[in-house]
Protein backbone atom coordinates (compact mmCIF):
# COMPACT_ATOMS: atom_id res chain seq x y z
CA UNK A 1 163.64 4.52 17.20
CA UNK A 2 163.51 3.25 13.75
CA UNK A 3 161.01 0.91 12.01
CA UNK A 4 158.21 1.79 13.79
CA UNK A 5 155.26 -0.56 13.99
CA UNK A 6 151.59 0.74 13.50
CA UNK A 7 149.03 -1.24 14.92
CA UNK A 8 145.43 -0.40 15.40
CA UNK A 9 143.01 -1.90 18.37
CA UNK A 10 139.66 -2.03 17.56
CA UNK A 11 138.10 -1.67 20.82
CA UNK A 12 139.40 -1.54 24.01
CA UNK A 13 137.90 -4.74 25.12
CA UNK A 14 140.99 -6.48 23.25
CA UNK A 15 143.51 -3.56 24.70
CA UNK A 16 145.79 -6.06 26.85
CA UNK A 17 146.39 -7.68 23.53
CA UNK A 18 147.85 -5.09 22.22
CA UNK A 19 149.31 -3.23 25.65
CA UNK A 20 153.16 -1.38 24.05
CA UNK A 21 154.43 0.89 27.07
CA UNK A 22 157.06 2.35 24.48
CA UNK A 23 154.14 3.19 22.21
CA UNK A 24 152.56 6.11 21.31
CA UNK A 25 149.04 6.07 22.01
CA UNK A 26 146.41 7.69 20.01
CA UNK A 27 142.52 7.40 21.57
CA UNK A 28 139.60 7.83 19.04
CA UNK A 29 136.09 8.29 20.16
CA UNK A 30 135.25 10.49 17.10
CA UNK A 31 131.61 10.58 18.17
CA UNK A 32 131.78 12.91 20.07
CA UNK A 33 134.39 12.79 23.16
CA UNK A 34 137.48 13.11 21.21
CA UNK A 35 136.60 15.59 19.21
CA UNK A 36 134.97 17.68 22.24
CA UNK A 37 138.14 17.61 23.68
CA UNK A 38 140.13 19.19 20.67
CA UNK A 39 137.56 21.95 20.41
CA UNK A 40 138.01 22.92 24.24
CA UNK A 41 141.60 23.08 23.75
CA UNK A 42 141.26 24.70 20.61
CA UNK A 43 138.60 27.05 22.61
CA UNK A 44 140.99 28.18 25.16
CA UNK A 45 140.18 25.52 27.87
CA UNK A 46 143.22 25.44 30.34
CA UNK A 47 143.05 21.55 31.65
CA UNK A 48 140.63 18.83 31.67
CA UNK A 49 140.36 15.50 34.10
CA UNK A 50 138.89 12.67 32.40
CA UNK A 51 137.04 10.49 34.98
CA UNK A 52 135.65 6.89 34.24
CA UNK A 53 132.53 7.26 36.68
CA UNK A 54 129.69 9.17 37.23
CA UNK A 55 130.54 9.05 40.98
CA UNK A 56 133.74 10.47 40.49
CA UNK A 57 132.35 13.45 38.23
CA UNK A 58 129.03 14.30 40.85
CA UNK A 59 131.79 14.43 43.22
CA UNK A 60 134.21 17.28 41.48
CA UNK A 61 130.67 19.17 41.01
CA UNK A 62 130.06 19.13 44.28
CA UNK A 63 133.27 20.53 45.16
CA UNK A 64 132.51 23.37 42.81
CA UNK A 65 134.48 22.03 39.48
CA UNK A 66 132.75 22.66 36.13
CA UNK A 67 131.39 19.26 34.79
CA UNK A 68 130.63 17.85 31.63
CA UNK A 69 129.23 14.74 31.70
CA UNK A 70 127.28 12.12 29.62
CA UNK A 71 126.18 8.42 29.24
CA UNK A 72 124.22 7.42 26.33
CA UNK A 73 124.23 10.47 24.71
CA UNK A 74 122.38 12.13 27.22
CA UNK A 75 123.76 14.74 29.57
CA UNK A 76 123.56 14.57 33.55
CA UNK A 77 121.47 16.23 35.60
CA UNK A 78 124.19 17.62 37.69
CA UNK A 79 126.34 18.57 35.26
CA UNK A 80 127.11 22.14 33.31
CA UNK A 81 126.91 20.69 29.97
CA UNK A 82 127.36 17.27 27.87
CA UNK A 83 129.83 16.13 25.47
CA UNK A 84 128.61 17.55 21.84
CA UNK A 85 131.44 19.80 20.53
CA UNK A 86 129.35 23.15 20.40
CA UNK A 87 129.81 22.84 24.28
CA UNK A 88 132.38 23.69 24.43
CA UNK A 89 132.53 27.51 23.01
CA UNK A 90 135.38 30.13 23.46
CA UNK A 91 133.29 32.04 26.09
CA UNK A 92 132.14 28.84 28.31
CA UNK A 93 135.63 27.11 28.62
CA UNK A 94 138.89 29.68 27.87
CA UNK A 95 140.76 28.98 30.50
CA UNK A 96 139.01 26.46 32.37
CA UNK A 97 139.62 23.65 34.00
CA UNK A 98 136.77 21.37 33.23
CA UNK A 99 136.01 17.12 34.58
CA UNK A 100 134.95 15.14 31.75
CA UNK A 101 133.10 11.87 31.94
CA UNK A 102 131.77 10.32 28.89
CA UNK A 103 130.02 7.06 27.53
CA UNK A 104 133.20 5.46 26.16
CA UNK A 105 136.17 7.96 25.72
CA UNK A 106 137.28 9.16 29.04
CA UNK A 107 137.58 5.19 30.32
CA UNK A 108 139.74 4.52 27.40
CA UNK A 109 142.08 7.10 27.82
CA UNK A 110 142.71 5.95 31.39
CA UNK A 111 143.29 2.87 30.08
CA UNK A 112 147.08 3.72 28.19
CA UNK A 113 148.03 5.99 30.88
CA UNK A 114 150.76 3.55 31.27
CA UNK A 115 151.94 4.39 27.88
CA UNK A 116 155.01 6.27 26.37
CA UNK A 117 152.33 9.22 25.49
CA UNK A 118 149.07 9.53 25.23
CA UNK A 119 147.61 11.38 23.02
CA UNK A 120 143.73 12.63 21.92
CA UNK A 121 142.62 11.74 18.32
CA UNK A 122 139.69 13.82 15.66
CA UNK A 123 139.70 14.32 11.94
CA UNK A 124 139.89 18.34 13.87
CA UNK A 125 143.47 17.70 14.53
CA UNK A 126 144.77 14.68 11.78
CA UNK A 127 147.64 17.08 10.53
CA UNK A 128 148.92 17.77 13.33
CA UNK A 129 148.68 14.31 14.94
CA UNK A 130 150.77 12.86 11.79
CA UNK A 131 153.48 15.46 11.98
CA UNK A 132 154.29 14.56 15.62
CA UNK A 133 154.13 10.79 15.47
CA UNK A 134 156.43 11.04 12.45
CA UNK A 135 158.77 13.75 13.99
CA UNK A 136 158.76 11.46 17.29
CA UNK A 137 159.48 8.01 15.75
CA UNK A 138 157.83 5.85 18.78
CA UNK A 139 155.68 2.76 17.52
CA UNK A 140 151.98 3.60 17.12
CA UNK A 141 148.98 2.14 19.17
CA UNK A 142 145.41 4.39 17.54
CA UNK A 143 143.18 2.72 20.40
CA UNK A 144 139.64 3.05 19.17
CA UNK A 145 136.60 3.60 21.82
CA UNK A 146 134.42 1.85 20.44
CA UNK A 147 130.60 1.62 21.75
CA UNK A 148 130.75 -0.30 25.30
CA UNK A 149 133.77 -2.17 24.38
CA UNK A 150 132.14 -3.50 21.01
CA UNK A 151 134.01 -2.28 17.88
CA UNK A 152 132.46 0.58 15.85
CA UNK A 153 132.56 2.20 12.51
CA UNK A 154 133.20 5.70 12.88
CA UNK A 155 136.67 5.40 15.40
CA UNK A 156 137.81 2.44 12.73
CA UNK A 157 137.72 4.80 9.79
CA UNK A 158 139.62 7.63 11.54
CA UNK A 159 141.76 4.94 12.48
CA UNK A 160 142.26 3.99 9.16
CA UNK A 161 142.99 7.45 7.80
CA UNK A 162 145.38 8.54 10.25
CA UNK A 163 147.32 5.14 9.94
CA UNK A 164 147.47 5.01 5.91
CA UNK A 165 148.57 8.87 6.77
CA UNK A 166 151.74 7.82 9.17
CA UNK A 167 152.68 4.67 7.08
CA UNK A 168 153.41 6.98 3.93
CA UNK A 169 156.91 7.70 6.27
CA UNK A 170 159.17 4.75 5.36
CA UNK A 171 160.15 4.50 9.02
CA UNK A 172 156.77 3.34 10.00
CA UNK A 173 155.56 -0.31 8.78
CA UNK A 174 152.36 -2.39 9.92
CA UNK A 175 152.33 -6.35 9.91
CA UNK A 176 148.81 -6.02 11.54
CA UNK A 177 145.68 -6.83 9.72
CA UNK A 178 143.15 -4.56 12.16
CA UNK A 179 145.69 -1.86 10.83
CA UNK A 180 145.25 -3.14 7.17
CA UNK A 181 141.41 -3.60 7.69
CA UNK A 182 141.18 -0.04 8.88
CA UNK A 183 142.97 1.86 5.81
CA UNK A 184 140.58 -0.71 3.66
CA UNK A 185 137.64 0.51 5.14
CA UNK A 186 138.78 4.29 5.05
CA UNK A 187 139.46 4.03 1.30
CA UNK A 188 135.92 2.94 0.72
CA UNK A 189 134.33 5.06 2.77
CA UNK A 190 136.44 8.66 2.22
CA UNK A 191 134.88 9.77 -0.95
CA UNK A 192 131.32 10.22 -0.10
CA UNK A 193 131.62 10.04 4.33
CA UNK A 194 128.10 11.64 4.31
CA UNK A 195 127.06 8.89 3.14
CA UNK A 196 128.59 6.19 4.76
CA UNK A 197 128.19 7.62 7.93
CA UNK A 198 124.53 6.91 7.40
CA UNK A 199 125.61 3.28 8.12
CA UNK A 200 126.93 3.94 11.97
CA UNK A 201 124.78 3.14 14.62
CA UNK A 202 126.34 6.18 17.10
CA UNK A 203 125.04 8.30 13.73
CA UNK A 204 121.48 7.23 14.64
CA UNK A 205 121.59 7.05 18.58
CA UNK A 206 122.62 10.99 18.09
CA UNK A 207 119.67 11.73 15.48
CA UNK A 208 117.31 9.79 17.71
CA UNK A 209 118.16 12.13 20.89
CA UNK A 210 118.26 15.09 18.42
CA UNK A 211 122.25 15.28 19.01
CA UNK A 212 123.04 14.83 15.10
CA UNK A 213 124.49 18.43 14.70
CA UNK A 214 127.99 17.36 14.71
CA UNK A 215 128.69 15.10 12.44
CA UNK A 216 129.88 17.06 9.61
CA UNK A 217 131.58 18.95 12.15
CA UNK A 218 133.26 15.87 13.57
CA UNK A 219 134.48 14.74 10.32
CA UNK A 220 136.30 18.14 9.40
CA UNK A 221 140.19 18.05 8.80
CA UNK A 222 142.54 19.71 10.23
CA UNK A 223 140.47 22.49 12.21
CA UNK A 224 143.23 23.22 15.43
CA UNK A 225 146.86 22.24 15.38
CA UNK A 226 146.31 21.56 19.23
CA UNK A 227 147.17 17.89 20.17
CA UNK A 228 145.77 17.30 23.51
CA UNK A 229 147.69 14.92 25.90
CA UNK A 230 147.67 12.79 29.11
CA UNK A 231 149.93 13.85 31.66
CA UNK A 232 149.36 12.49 35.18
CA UNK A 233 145.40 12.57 35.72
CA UNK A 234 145.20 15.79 33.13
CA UNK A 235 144.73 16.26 29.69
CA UNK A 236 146.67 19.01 28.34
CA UNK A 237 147.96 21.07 25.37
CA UNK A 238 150.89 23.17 24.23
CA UNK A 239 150.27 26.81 23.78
C-alpha cells in the first residue's frame, strides 16, 4: 500500500473516531506500561497477557500465573510486582510468561485488537518501530493512553517523535492536525525533555509515590530492537 496516512489519537476516549482495521497500530503509555513491556521482552520474558481488570489478573494469580499489576501507580497486593521498568529484570522474567494489568495501557491495547497489527510503543524501541512501519507500508494509527481516557503530555510527545520520524518516508503523508499538533509539541519539547517533563502530571503522581526512577530511563532511544506485538490475547516478540 502506497500513500500511507499517519494519524495520531490522543486518547482513547476518541478511538472509534479514528477506528482503521487496515492500520497499523502503535499504543503509547510511555509512563510506564509501554515501556515495561519492551524491557521484559528485551529481558528475556517469553509472553505476556494484558488484562483490562483487576478481576481478571487476581484470577490468573490464583491459578498460579506470575502477575504484575497496578492502578494508580501503586502495585496490588496480590500481585508479584508492579509496572515500573526495573521490574522487570533479566533474572525475574527470562522466559516467562507474565499477566499484566495496568492503570491505562493494557485496556488500550485491547482496544485495536481488531486492527491490521498491533504493536507496543517506547522511546526504548523508536528505531526499530520506524524501520518496520516504513518497510510494511500499512497506514499508521500511534493510539496514545492517555491518563483515564483524558489526553496527556508524555504519550503525545512520543507520538509526535515517532510520527515526524515515519513521515520523513515520502510514502507516508498526514492531513491530520492531532498528528501535526504532536510533531509541534515534540519539536519544542526535544531539546531539553528533562525539563519539560517537569510539566506532566504522571511525572508528579510517580515522584509523589516515590516511583520517579524511570523517567530518564523511559525517555532513552533506541535501547532493544524488540517490537512487541498483539497476537490473539498475547503480546509477543520475534527472537
Amino acid at each position: 500500500m502506497d500513500n500511507c496516512k499517519v494519524e495520531v489519537c490522543l486518547t482513547p476516549a476518541i478511538y472509534d473516531s479514528f477506528r482503521n482495521d487496515e492500520a497499523i497500530v502503535v499504543v503509547v503509555d510511555v509512563l510506564r506500561a509501554t515501556s515495561a513491556i519492551c524491557t521484559a521482552f528485551m529481558n528475556g520474558a517469553k509472553r505476556i497477557i494484558p488484562v483490562a481488570t483487576l478481576e481478571e489478573a487476581k484470577d490468573y494469580k490464583d491459578r498460579g500465573y506470575m502477575v504484575a499489576a497496578e492502578r494508580d501507580g501503586i502495585v496490588r497486593d496480590f500481585a508479584d510486582f508492579g509496572n515500573s521498568p526495573y521490574n522487570f529484570t533479566p533474572e525475574r522474567v527470562r522466559d516467562q510468561e507474565i499477566v499484566y494489568s495496568t492503570t491505562n495501557g493494557t485496556n488500550t491495547i485491547m482496544m485495536a485488537a481488531h486492527s491490521h497489527e498491533v504493536l507496543i510503543g517506547a522511546y526504548l524501541n523508536h528505531g526499530a518501530l520506524v524501520d518496520h512501519i516504513r518497510k510494511e507500508k500499512h497506514d499508521l494509527l500511534i493510539l496514545c493512553a492517555g491518563w483515564k481516557n483524558k489526553f496527556n503530555l508524555e504519550d503525545t510527545l512520543f507520538a509526535g517523535a515517532l510520527a515526524e520520524s515515519v513521515l520523513e518516508d515520502e510514502n507516508f503523508y498526514t492531513v491530520c492536525d492531532s498528528t501535526y499538533a504532536a510533531i509541534d509539541l515534540w519539536s519544542v519539547a526535544k531539546d531539553d525533555m528533562s525539563s519539560y517533563v517537569e510539566k506532566v502530571a504522571q511525572r508528579h503522581r510517580l515522584r509523589k509515590n516515590g516511583l520517579d526512577d524511570v523517567l530518564e530511563y523511559c525517555h532513552t532511544f533506541d535501547l532493544t530492537k524488540k517490537i512487541p506485538y498483539l497476537e490473539g490475547s498475547y503480546l509477543l516478540t520475534d527472537s
